[in-house]
PDB file of N, CA and C in Angstrom:
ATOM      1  N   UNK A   1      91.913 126.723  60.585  1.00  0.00           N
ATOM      2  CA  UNK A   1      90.825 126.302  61.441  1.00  0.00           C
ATOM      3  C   UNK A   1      90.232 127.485  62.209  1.00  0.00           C
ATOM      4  N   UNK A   2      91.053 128.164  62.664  1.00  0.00           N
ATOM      5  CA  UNK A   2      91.010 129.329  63.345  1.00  0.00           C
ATOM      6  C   UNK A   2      89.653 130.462  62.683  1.00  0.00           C
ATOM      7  N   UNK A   3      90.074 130.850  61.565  1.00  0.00           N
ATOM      8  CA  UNK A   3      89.123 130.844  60.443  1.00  0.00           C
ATOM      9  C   UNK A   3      87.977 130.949  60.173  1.00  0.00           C
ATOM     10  N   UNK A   4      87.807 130.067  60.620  1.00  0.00           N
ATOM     11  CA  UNK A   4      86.155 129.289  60.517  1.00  0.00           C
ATOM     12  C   UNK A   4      85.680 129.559  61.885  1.00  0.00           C
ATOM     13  N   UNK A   5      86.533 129.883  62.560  1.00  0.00           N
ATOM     14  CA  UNK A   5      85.403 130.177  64.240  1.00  0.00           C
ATOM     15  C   UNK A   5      85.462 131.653  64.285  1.00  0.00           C
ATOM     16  N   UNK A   6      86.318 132.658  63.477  1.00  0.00           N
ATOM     17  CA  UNK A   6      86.027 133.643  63.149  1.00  0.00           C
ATOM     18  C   UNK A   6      84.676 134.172  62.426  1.00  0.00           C
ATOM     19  N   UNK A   7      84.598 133.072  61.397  1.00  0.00           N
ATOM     20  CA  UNK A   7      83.373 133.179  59.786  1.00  0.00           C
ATOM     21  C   UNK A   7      81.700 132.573  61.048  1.00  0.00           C
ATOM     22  N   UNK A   8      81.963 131.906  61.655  1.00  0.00           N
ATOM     23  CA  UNK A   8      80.897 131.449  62.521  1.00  0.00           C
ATOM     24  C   UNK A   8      80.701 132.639  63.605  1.00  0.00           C
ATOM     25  N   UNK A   9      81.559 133.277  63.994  1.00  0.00           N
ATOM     26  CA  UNK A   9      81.085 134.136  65.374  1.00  0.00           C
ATOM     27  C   UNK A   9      80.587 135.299  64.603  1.00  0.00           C
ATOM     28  N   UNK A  10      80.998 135.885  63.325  1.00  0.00           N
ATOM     29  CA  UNK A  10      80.420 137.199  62.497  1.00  0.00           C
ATOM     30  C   UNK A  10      79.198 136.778  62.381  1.00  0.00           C
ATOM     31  N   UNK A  11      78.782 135.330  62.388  1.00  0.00           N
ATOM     32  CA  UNK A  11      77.225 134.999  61.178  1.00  0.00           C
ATOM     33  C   UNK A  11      76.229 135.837  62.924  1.00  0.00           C
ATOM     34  N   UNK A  12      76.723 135.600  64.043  1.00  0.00           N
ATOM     35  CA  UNK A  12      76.134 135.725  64.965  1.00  0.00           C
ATOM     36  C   UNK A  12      76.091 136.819  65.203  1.00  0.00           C
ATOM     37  N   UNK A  13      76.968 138.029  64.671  1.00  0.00           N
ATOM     38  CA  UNK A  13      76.514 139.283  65.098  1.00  0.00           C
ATOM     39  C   UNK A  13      76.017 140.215  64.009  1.00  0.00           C
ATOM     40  N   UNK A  14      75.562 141.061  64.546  1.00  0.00           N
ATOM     41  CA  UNK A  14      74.288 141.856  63.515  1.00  0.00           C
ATOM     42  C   UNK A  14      75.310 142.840  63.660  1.00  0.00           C
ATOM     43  N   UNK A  15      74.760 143.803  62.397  1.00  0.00           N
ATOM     44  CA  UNK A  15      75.258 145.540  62.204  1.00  0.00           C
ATOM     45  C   UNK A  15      75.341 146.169  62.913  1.00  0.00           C
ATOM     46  N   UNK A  16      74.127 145.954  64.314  1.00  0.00           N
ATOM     47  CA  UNK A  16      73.836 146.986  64.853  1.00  0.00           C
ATOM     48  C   UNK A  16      74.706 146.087  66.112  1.00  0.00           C
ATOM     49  N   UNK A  17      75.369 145.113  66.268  1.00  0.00           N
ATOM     50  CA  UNK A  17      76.301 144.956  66.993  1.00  0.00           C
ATOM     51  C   UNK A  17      77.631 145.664  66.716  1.00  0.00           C
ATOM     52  N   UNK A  18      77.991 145.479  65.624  1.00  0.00           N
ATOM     53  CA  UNK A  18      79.182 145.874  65.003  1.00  0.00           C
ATOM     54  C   UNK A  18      79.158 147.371  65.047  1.00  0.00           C
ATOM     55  N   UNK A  19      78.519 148.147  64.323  1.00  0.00           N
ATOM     56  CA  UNK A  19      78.602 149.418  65.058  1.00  0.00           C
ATOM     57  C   UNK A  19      78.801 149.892  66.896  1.00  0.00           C
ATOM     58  N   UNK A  20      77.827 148.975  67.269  1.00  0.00           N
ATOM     59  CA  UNK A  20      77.992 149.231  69.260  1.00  0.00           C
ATOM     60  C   UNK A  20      79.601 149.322  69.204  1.00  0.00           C
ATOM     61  N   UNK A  21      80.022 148.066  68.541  1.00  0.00           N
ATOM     62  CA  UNK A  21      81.388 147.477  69.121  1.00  0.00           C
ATOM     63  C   UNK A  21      82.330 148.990  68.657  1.00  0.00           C
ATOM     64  N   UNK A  22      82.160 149.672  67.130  1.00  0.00           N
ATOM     65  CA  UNK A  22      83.480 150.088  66.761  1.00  0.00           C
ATOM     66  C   UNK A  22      82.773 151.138  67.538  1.00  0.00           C
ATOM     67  N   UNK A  23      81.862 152.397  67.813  1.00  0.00           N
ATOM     68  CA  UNK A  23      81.666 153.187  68.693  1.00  0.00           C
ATOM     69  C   UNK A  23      82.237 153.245  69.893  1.00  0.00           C
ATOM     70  N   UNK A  24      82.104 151.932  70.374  1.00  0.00           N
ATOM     71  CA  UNK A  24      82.303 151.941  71.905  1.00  0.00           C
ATOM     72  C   UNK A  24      83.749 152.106  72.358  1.00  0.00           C
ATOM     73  N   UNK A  25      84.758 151.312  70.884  1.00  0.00           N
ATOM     74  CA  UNK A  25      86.051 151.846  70.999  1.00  0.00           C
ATOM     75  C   UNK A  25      86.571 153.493  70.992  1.00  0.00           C
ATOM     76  N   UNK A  26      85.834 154.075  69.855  1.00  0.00           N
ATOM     77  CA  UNK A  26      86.007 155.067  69.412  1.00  0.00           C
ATOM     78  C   UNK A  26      85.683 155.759  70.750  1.00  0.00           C
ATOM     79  N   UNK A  27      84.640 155.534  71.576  1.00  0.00           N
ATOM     80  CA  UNK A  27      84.255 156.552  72.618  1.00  0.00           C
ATOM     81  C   UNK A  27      85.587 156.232  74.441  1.00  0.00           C
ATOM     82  N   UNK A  28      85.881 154.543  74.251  1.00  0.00           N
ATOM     83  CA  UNK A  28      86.696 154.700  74.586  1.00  0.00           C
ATOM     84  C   UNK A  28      87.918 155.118  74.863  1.00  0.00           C
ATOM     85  N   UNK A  29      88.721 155.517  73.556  1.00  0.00           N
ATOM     86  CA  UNK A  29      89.966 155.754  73.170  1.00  0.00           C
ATOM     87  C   UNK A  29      89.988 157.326  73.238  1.00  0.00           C
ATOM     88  N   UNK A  30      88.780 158.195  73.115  1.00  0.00           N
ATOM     89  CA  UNK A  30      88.663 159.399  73.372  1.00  0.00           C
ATOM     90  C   UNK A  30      88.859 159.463  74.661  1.00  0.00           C
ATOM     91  N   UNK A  31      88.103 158.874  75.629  1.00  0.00           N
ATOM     92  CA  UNK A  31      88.413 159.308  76.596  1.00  0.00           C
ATOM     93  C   UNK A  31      89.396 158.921  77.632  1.00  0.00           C
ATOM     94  N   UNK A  32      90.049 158.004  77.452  1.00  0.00           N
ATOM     95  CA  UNK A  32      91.288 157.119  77.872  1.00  0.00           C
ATOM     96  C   UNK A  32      92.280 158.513  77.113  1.00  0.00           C
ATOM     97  N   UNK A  33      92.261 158.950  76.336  1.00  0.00           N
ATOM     98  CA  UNK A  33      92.948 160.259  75.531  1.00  0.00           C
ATOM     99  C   UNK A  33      93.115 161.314  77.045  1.00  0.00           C
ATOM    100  N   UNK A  34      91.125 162.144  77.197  1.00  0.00           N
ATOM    101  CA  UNK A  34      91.549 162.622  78.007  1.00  0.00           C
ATOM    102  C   UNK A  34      91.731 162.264  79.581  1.00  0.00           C
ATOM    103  N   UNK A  35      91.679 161.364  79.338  1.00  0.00           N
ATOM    104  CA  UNK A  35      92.329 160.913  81.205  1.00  0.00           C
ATOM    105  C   UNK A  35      94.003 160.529  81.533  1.00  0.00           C
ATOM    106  N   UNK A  36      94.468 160.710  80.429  1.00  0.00           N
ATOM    107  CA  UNK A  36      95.850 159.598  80.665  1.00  0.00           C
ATOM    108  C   UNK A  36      96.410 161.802  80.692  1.00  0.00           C
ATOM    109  N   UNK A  37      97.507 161.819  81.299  1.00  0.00           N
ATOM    110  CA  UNK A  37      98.789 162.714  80.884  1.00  0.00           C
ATOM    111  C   UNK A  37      99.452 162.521  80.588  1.00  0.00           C
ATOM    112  N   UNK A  38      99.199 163.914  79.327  1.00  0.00           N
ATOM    113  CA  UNK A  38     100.159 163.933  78.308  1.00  0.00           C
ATOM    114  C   UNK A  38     101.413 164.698  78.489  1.00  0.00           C
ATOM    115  N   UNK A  39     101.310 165.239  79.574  1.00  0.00           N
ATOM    116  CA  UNK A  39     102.396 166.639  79.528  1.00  0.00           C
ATOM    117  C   UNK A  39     103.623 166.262  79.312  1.00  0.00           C
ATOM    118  N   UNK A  40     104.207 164.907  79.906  1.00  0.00           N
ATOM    119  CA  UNK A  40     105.613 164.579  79.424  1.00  0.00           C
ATOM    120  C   UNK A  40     105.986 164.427  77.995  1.00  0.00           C
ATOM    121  N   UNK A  41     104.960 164.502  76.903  1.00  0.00           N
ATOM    122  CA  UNK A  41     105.371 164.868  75.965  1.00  0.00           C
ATOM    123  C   UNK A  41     106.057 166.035  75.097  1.00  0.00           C
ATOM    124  N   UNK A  42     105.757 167.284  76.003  1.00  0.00           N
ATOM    125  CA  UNK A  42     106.393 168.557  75.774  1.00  0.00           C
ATOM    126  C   UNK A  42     107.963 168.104  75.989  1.00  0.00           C
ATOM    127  N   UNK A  43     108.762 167.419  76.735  1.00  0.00           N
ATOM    128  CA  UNK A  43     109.994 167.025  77.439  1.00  0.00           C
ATOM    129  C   UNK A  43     110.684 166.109  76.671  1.00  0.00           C
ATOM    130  N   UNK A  44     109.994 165.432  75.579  1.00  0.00           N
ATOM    131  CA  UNK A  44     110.858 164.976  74.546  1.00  0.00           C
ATOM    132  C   UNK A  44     112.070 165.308  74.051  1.00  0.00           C
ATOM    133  N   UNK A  45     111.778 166.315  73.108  1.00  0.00           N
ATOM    134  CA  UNK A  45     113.007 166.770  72.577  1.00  0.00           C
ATOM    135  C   UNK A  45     113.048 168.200  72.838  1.00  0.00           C
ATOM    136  N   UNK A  46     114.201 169.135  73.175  1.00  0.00           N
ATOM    137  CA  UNK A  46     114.166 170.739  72.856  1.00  0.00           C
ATOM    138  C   UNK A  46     114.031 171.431  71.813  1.00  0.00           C
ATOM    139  N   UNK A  47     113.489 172.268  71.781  1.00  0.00           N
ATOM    140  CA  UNK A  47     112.873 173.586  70.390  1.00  0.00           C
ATOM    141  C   UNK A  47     113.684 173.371  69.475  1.00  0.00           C
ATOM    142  N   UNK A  48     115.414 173.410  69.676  1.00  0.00           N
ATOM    143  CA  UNK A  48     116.165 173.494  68.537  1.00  0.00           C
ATOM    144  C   UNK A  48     116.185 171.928  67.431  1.00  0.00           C
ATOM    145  N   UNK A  49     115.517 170.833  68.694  1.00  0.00           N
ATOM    146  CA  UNK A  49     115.799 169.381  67.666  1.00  0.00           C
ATOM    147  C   UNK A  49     113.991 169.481  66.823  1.00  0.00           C
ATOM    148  N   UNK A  50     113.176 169.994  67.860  1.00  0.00           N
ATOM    149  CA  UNK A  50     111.657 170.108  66.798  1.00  0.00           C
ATOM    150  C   UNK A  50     111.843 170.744  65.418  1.00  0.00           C
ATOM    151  N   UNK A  51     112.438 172.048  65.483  1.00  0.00           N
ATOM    152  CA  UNK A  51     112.598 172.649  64.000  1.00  0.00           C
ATOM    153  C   UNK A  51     113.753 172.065  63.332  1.00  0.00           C
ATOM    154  N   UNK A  52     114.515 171.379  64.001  1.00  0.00           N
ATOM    155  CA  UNK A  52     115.781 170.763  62.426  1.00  0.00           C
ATOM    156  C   UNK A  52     114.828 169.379  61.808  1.00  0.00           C
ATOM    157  N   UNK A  53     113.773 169.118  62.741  1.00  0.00           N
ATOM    158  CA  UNK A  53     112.829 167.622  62.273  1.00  0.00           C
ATOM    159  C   UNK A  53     112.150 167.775  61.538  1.00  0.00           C
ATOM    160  N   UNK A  54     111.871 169.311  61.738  1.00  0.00           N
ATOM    161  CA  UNK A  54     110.222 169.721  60.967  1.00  0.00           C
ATOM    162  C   UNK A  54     110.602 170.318  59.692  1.00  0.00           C
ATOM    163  N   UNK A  55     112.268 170.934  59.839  1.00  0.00           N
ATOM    164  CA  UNK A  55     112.566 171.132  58.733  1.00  0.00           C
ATOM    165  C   UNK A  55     113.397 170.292  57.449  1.00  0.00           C
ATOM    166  N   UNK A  56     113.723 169.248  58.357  1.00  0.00           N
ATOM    167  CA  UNK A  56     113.960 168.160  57.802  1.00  0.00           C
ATOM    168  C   UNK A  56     112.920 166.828  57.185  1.00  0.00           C
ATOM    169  N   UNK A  57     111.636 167.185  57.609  1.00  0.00           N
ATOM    170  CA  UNK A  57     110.561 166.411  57.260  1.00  0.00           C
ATOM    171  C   UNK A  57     109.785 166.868  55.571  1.00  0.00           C
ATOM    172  N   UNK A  58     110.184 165.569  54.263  1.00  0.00           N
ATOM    173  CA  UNK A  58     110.151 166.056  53.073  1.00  0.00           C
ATOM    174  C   UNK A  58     108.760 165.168  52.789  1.00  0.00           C
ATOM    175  N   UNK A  59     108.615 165.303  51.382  1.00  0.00           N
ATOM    176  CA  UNK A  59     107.565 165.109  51.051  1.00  0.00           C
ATOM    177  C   UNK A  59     107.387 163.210  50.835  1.00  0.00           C
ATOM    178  N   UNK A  60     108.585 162.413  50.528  1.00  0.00           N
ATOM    179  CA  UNK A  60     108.805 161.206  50.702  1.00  0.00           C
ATOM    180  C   UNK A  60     108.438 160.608  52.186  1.00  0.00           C
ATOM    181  N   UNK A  61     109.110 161.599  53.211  1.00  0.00           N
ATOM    182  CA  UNK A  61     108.350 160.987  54.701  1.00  0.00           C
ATOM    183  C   UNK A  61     107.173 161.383  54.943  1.00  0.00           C
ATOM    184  N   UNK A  62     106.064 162.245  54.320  1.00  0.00           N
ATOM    185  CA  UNK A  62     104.714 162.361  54.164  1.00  0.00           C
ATOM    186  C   UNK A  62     104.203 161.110  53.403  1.00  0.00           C
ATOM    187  N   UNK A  63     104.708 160.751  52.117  1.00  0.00           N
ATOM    188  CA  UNK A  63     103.975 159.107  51.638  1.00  0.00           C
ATOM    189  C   UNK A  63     104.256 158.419  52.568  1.00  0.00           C
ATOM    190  N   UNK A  64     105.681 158.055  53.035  1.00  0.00           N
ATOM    191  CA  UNK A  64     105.485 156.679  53.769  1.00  0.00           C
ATOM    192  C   UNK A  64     104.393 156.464  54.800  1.00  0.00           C
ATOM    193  N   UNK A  65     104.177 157.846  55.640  1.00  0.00           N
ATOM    194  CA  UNK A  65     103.293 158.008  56.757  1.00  0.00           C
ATOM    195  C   UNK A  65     102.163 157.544  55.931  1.00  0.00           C
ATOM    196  N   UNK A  66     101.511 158.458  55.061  1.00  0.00           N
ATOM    197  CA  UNK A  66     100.096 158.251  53.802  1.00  0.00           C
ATOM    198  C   UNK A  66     100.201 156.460  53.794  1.00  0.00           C
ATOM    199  N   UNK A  67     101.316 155.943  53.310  1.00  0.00           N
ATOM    200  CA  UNK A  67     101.399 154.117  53.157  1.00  0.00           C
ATOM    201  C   UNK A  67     101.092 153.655  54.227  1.00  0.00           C
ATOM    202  N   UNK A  68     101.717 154.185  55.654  1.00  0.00           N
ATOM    203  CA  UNK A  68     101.312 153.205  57.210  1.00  0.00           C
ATOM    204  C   UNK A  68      99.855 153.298  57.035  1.00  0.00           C
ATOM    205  N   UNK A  69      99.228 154.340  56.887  1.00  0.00           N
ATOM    206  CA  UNK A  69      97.894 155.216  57.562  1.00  0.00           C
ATOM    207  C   UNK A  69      96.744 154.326  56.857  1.00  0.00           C
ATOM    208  N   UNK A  70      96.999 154.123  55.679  1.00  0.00           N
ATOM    209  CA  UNK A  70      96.165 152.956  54.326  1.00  0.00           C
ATOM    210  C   UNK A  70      96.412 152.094  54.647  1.00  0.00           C
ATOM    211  N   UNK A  71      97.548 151.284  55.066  1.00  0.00           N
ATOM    212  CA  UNK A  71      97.251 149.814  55.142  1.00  0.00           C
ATOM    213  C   UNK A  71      96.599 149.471  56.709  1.00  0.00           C
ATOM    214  N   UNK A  72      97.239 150.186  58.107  1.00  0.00           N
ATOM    215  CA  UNK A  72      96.209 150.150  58.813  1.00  0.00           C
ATOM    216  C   UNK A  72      95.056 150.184  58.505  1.00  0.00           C
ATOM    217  N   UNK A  73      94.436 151.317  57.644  1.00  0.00           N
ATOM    218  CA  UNK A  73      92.778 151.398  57.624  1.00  0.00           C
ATOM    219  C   UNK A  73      92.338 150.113  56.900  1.00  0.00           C
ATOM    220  N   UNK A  74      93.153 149.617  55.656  1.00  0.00           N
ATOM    221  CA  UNK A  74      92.715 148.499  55.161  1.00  0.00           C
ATOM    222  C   UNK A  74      92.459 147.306  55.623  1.00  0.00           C
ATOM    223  N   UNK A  75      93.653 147.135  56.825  1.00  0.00           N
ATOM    224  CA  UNK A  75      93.034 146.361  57.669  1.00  0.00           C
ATOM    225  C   UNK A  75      91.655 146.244  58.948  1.00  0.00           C
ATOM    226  N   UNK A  76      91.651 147.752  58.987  1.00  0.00           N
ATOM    227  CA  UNK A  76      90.520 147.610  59.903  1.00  0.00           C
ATOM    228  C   UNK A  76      89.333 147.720  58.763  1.00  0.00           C
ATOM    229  N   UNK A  77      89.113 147.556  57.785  1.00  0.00           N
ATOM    230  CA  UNK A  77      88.127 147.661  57.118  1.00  0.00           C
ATOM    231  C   UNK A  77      88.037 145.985  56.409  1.00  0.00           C
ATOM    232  N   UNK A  78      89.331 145.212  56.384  1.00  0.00           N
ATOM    233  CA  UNK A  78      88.964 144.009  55.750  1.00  0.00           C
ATOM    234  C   UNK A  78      87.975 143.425  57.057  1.00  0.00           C
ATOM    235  N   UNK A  79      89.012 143.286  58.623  1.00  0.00           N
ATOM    236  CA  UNK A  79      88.088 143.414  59.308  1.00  0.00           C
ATOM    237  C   UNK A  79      86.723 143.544  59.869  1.00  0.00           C
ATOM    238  N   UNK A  80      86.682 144.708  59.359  1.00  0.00           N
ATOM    239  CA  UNK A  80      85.160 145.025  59.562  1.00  0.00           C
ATOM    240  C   UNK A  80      84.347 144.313  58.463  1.00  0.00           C
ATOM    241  N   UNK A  81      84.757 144.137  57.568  1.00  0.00           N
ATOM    242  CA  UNK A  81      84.342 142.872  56.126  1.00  0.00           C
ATOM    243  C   UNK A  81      84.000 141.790  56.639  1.00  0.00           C
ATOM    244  N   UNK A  82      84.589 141.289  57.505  1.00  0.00           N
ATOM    245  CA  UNK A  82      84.375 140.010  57.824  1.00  0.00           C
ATOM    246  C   UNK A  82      83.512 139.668  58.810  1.00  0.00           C
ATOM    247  N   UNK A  83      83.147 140.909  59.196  1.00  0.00           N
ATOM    248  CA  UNK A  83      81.705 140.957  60.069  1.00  0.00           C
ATOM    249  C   UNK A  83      80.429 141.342  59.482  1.00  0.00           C
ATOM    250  N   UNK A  84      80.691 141.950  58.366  1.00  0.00           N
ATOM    251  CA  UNK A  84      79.403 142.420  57.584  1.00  0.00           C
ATOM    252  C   UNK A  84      78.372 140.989  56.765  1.00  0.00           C
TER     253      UNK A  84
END
């Protein structure tokens, strides 16, 4: 049911809504980026655990990342499908 009040609220918005909308995130999330601090991220881990990670990071944990990175986008693109 749910569905259908999704398929009805897209018929109501135009392209040039849908662009406003994903921009406005995009311009949000930039700058929510630079306003928030980051510095406690340096304090994670020490130098010696970054290079046993980085040298421990193979080409199998590069696909899986490549697999998260695609099906997110696929979803924001079926998404965006359903507004077009």
């Amino acid at each position: 049911m749910h569905i259908f009040l999704l398929i009805e609220f897209a018929k109501d918005l135009s392209k040039i809504d849908l662009i406003g909308i994903i921009l406005g995130h995009i311009i949000f999330g930039i700058a929510l980026t630079q306003i928030l601090d980051w510095s406690w991220l340096k304090n994670l881990m020490n130098e010696e655990d970054k290079e046993k990670m980085l040298k421990g990071y193979n080409w199998k944990d590069l696909l899986v990342d490549i697999s998260i990175i695609s099906v997110v986008l696929g979803i924001l693109f079926l998404i965006i499908s359903a507004f077009i």
